[in-house]
C-alpha atoms as a PDB file:
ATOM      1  CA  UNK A   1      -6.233  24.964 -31.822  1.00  0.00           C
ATOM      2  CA  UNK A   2      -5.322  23.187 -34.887  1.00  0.00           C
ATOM      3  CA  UNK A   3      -8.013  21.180 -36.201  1.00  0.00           C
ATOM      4  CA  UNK A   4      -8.737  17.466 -36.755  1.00  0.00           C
ATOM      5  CA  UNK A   5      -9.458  15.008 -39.726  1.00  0.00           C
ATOM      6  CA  UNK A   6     -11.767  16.658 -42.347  1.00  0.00           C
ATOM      7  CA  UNK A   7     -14.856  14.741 -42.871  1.00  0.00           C
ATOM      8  CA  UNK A   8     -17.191  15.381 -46.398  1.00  0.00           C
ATOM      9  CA  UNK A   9     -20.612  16.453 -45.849  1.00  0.00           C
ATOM     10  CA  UNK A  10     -23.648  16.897 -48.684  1.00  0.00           C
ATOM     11  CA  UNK A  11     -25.603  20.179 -48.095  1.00  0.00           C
ATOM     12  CA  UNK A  12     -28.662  21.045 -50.608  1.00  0.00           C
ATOM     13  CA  UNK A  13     -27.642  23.830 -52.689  1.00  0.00           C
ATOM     14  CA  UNK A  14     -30.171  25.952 -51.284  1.00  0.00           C
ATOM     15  CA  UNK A  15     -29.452  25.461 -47.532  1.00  0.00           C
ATOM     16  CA  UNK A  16     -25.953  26.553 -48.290  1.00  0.00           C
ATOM     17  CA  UNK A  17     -26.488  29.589 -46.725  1.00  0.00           C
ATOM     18  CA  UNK A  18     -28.059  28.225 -43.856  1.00  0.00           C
ATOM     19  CA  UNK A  19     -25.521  25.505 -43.171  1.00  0.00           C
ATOM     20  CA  UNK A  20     -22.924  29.055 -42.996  1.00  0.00           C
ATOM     21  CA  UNK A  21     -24.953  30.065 -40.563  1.00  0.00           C
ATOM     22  CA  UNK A  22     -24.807  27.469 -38.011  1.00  0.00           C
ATOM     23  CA  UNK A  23     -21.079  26.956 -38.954  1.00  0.00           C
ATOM     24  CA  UNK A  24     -20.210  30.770 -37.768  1.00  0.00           C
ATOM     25  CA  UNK A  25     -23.119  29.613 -34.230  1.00  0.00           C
ATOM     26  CA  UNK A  26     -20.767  26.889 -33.701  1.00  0.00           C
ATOM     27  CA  UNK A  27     -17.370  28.537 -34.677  1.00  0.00           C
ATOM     28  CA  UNK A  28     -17.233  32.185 -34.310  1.00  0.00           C
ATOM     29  CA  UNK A  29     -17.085  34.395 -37.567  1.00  0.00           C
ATOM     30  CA  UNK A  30     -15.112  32.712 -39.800  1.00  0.00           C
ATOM     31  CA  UNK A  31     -12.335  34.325 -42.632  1.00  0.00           C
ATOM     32  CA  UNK A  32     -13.291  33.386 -46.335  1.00  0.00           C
ATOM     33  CA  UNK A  33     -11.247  32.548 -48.618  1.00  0.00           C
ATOM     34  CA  UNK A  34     -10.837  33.981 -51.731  1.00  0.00           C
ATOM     35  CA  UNK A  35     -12.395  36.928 -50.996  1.00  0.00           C
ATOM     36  CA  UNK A  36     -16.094  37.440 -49.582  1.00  0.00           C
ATOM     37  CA  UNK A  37     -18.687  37.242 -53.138  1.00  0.00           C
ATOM     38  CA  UNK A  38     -20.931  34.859 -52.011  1.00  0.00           C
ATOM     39  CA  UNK A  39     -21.294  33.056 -55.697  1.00  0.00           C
ATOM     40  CA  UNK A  40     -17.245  32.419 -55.868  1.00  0.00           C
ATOM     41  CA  UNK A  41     -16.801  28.519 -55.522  1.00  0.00           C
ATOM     42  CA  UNK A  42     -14.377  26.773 -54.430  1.00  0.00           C
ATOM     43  CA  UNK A  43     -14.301  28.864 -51.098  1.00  0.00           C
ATOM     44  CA  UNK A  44     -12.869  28.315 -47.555  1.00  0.00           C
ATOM     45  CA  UNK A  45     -13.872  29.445 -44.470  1.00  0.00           C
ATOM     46  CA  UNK A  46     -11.614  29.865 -41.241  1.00  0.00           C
ATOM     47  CA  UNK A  47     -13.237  29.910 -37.887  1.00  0.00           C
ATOM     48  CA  UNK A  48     -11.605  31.667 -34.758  1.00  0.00           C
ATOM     49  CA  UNK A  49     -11.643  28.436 -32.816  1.00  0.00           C
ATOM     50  CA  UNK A  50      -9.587  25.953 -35.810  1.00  0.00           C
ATOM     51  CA  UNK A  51     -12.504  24.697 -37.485  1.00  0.00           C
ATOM     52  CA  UNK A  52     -12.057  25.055 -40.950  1.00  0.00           C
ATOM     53  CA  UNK A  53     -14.474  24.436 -43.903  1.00  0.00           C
ATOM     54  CA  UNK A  54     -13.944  23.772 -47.713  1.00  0.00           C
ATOM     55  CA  UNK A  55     -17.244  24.525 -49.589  1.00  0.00           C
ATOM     56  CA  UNK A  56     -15.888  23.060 -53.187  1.00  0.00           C
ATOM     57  CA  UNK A  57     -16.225  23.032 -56.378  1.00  0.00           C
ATOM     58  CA  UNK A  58     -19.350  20.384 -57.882  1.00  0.00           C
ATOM     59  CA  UNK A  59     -16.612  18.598 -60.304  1.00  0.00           C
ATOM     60  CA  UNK A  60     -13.261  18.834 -61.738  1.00  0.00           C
ATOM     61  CA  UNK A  61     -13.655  20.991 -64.497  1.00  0.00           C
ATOM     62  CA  UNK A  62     -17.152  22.227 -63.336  1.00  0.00           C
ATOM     63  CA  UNK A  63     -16.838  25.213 -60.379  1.00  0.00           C
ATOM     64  CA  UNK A  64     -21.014  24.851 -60.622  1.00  0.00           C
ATOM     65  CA  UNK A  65     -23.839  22.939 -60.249  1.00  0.00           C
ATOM     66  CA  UNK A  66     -25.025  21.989 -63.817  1.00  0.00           C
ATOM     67  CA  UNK A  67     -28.228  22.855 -64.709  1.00  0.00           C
ATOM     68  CA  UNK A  68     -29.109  19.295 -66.411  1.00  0.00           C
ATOM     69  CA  UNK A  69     -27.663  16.117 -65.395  1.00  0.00           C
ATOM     70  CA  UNK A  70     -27.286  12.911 -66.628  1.00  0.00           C
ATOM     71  CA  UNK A  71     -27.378   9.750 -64.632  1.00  0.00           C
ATOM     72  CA  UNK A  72     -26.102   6.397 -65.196  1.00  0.00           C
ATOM     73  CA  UNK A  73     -26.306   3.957 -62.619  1.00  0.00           C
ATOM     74  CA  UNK A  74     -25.574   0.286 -63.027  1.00  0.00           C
ATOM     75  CA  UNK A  75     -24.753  -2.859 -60.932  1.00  0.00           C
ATOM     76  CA  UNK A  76     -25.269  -6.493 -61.586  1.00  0.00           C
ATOM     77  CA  UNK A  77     -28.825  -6.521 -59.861  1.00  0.00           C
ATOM     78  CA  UNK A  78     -30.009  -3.587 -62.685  1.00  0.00           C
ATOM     79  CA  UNK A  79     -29.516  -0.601 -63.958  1.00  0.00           C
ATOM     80  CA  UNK A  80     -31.340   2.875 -64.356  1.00  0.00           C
ATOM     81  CA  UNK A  81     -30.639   5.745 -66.547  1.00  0.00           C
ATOM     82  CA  UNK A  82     -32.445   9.683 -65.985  1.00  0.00           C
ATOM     83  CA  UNK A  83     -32.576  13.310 -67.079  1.00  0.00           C
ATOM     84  CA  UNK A  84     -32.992  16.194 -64.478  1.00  0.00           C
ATOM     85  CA  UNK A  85     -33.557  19.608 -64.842  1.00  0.00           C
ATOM     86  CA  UNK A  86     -32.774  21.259 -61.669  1.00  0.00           C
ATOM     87  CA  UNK A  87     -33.900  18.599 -58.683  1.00  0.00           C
ATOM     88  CA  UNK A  88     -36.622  16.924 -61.006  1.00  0.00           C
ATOM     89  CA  UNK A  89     -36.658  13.850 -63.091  1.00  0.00           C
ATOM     90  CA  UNK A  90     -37.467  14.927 -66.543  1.00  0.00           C
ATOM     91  CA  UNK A  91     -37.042  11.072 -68.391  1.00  0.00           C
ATOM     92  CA  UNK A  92     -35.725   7.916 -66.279  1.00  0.00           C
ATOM     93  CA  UNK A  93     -35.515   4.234 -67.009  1.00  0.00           C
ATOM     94  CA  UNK A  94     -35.171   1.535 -64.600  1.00  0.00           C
ATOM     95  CA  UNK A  95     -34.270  -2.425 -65.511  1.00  0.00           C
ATOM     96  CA  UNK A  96     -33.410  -5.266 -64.196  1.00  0.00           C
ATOM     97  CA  UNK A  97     -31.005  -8.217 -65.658  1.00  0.00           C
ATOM     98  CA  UNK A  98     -29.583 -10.925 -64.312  1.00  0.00           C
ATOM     99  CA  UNK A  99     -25.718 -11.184 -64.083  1.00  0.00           C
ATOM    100  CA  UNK A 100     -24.783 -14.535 -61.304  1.00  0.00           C
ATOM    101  CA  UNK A 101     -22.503 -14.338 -58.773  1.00  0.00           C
ATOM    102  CA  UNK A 102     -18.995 -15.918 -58.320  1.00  0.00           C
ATOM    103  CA  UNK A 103     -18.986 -19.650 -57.666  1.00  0.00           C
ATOM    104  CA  UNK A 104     -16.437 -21.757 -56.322  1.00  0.00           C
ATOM    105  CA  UNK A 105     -16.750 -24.502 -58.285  1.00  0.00           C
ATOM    106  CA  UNK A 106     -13.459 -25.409 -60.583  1.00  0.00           C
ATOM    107  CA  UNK A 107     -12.449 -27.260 -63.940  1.00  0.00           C
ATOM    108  CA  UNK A 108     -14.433 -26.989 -66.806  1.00  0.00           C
ATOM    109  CA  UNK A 109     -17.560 -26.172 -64.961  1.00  0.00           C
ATOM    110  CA  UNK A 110     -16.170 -22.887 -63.707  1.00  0.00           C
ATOM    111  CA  UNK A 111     -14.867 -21.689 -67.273  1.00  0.00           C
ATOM    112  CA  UNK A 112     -18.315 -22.732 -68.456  1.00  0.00           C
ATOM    113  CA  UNK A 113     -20.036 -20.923 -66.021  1.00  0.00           C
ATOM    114  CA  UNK A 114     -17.347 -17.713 -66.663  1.00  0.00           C
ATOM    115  CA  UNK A 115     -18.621 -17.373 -69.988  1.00  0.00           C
ATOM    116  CA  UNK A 116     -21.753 -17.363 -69.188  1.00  0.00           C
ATOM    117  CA  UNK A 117     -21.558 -14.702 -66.254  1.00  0.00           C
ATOM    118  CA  UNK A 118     -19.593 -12.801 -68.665  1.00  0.00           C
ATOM    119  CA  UNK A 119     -22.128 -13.088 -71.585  1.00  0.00           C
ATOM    120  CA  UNK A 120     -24.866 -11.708 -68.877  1.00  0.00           C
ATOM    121  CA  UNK A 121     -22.717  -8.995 -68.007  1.00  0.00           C
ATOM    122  CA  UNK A 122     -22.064  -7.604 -71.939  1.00  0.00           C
ATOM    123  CA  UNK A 123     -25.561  -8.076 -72.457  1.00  0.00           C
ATOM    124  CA  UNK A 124     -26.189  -6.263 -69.356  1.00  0.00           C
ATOM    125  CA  UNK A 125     -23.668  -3.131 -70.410  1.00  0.00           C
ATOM    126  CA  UNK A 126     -25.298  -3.249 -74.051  1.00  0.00           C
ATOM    127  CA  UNK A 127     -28.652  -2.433 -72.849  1.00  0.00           C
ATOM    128  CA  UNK A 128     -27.504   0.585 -69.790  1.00  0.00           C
ATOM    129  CA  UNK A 129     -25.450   1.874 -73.724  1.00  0.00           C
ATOM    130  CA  UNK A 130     -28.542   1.864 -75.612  1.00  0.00           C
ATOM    131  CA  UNK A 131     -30.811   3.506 -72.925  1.00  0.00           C
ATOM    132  CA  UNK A 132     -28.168   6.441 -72.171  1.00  0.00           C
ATOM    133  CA  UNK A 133     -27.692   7.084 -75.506  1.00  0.00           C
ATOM    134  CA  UNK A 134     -31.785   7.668 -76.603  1.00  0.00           C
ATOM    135  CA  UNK A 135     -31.986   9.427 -73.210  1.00  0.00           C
ATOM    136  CA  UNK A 136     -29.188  11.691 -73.048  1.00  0.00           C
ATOM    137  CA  UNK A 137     -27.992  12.183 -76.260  1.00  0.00           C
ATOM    138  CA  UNK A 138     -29.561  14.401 -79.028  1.00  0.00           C
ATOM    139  CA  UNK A 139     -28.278  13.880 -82.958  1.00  0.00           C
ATOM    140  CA  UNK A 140     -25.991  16.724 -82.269  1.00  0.00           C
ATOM    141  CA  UNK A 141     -25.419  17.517 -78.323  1.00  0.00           C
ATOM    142  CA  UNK A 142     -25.808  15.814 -75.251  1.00  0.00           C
ATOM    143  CA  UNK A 143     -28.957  17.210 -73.468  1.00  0.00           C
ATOM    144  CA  UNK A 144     -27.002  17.135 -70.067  1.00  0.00           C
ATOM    145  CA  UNK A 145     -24.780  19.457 -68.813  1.00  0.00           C
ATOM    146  CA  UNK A 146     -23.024  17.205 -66.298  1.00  0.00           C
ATOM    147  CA  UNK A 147     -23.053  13.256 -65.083  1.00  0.00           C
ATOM    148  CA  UNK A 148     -23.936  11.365 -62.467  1.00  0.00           C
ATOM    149  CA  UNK A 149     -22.682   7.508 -62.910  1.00  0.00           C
ATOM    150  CA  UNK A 150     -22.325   4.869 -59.757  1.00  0.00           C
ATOM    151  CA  UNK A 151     -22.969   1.671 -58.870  1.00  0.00           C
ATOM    152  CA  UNK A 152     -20.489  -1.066 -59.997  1.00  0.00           C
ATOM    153  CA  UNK A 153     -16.898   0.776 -60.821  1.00  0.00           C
ATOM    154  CA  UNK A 154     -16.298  -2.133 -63.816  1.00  0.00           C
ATOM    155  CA  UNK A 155     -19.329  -2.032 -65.129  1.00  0.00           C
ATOM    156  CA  UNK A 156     -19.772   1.856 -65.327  1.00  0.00           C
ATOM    157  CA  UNK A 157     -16.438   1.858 -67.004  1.00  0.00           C
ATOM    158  CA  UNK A 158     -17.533  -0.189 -69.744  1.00  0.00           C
ATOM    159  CA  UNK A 159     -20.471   1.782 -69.867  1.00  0.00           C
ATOM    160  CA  UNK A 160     -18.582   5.065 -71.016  1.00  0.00           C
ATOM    161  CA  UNK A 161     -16.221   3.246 -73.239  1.00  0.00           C
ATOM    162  CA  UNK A 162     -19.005   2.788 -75.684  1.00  0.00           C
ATOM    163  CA  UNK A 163     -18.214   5.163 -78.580  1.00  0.00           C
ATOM    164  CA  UNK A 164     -21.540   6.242 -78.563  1.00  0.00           C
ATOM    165  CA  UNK A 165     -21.482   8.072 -75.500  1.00  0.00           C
ATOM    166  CA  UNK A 166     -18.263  10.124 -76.505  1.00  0.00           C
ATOM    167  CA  UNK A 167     -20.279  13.000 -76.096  1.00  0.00           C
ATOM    168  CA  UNK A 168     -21.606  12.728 -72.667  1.00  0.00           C
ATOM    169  CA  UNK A 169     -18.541  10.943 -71.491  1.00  0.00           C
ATOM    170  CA  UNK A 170     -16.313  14.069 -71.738  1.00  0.00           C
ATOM    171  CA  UNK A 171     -18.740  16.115 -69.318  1.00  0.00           C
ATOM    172  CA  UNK A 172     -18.001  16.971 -65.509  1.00  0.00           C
ATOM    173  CA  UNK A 173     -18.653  14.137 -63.472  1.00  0.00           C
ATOM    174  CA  UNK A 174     -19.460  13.077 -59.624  1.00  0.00           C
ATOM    175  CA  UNK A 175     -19.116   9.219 -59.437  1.00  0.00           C
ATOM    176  CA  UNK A 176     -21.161   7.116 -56.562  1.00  0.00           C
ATOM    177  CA  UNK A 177     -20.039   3.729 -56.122  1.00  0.00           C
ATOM    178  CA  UNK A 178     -21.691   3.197 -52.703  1.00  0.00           C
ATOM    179  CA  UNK A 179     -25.180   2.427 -54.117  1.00  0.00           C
ATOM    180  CA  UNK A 180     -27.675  -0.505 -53.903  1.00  0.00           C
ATOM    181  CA  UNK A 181     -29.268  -2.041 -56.902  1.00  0.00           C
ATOM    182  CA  UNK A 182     -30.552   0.767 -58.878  1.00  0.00           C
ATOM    183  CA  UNK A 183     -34.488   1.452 -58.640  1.00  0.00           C
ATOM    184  CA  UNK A 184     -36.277   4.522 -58.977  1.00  0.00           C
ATOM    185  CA  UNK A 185     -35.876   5.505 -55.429  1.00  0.00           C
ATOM    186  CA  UNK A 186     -32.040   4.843 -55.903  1.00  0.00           C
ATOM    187  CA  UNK A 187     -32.184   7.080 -58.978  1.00  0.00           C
ATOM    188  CA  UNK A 188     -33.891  10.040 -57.112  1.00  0.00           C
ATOM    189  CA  UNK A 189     -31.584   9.626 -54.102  1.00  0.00           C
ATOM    190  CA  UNK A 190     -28.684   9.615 -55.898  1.00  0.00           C
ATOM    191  CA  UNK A 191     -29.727  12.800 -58.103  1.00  0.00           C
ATOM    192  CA  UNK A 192     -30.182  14.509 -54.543  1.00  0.00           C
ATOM    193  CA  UNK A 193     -27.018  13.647 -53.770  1.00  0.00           C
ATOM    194  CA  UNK A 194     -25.163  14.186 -57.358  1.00  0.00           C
ATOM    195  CA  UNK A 195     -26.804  17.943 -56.512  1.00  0.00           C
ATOM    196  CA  UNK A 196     -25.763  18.598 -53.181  1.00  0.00           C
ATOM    197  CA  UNK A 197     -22.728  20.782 -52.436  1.00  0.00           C
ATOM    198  CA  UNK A 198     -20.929  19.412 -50.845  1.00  0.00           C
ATOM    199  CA  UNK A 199     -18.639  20.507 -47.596  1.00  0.00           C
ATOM    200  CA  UNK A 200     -15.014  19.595 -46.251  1.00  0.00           C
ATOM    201  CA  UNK A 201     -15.025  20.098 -43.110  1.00  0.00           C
ATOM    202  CA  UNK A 202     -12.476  19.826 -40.184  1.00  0.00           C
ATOM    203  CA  UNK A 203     -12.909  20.608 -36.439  1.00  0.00           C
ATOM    204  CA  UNK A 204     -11.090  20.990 -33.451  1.00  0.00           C
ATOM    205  CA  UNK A 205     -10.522  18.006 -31.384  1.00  0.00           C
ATOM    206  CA  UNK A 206     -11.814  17.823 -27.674  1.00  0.00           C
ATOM    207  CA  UNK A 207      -8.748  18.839 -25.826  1.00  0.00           C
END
């Protein structure tokens, strides 16, 4: 039975072995993929009834989990930057500034009211720049090992353009642009998930 569409699930690193488990209840044994040593990564595994499961790698350019990330989250409601070692918070920041939203108005009014959403924004990027870079950077090495950056796509990129952050900017990366406003709990959420491993998976379709 061939299987269906592949769906992406987030397992904590150590229920990995667990998850297996219940994968080979549900499936049968499975086949892995290349070979059997448990610490190889990317791996797939092949189940006698067509499910099929991708266990891959954390990042391009990463095959594991990094010991220390670095986050960077930012949207127009705020912004918050951390340090982890392992699953714990080591140094965080969380801030708020406001950035308005779109209006419909037109003429001059809405190029006066451009500049100023766009002066709110800069200011807004400036300050996420300035808290990565005492956070995460050391005068000669980043003290992360990977990155974690989500929130608004634009405003991230602008974020990592900052010359500044050439050093951290070059790391393996997982990008979340799915997230609220960034607040502590968003920070710690988002660290569980930049952790996870996570899981392609694909089963068989009821017949």
């Amino acid at each position: 039975m061939s299987p269906g569409p592949a769906r992406v699930v987030e397992v904590d690193p150590a229920r990995l072995d667990r998850w297996i488990d219940g994968f080979t209840q549900r499936h049968g044994q499975p086949e892995r993929s290349p070979g059997a040593d448990p610490q190889a990564v990317p791996f797939v595994l092949s189940a006698p009834d067509g499910a099929v499961a991708e266990v891959l790698a954390w990042a391009p350019g990463a095959v594991d989990l990094p010991a220390r990330l670095g986050l960077v989250l930012v949207r127009r409601g705020g912004y918050a930057v951390g340090l982890a070692d392992g699953d714990r918070l080591t140094d965080h920041h969380c801030g708020t500034r406001y950035v308005q939203s779109r209006t419909a108005a037109g003429g001059w009014s809405q190029q006066r009211f451009a500049r100023r959403r766009g002066n709110q924004a800069d200011a807004l990027v400036e300050r996420v720049i300035e808290q990565a870079a005492d956070r995460l950077l050391t005068p000669r090495r980043p003290r992360a090992d990977g990155l974690v950056v989500g929130g608004d796509k634009a405003l991230v990129r602008q974020v990592l353009q900052a010359s500044v952050l050439g050093r951290i900017t070059d790391l393996p990366r997982r990008e979340f642009y799915d997230l609220p406003d960034p607040r502590l709990k968003v920070l710690q959420e988002t660290l569980r998930r930049g952790r996870a491993t996570r899981i392609s998976i694909a089963e068989p379709e009821p017949a």
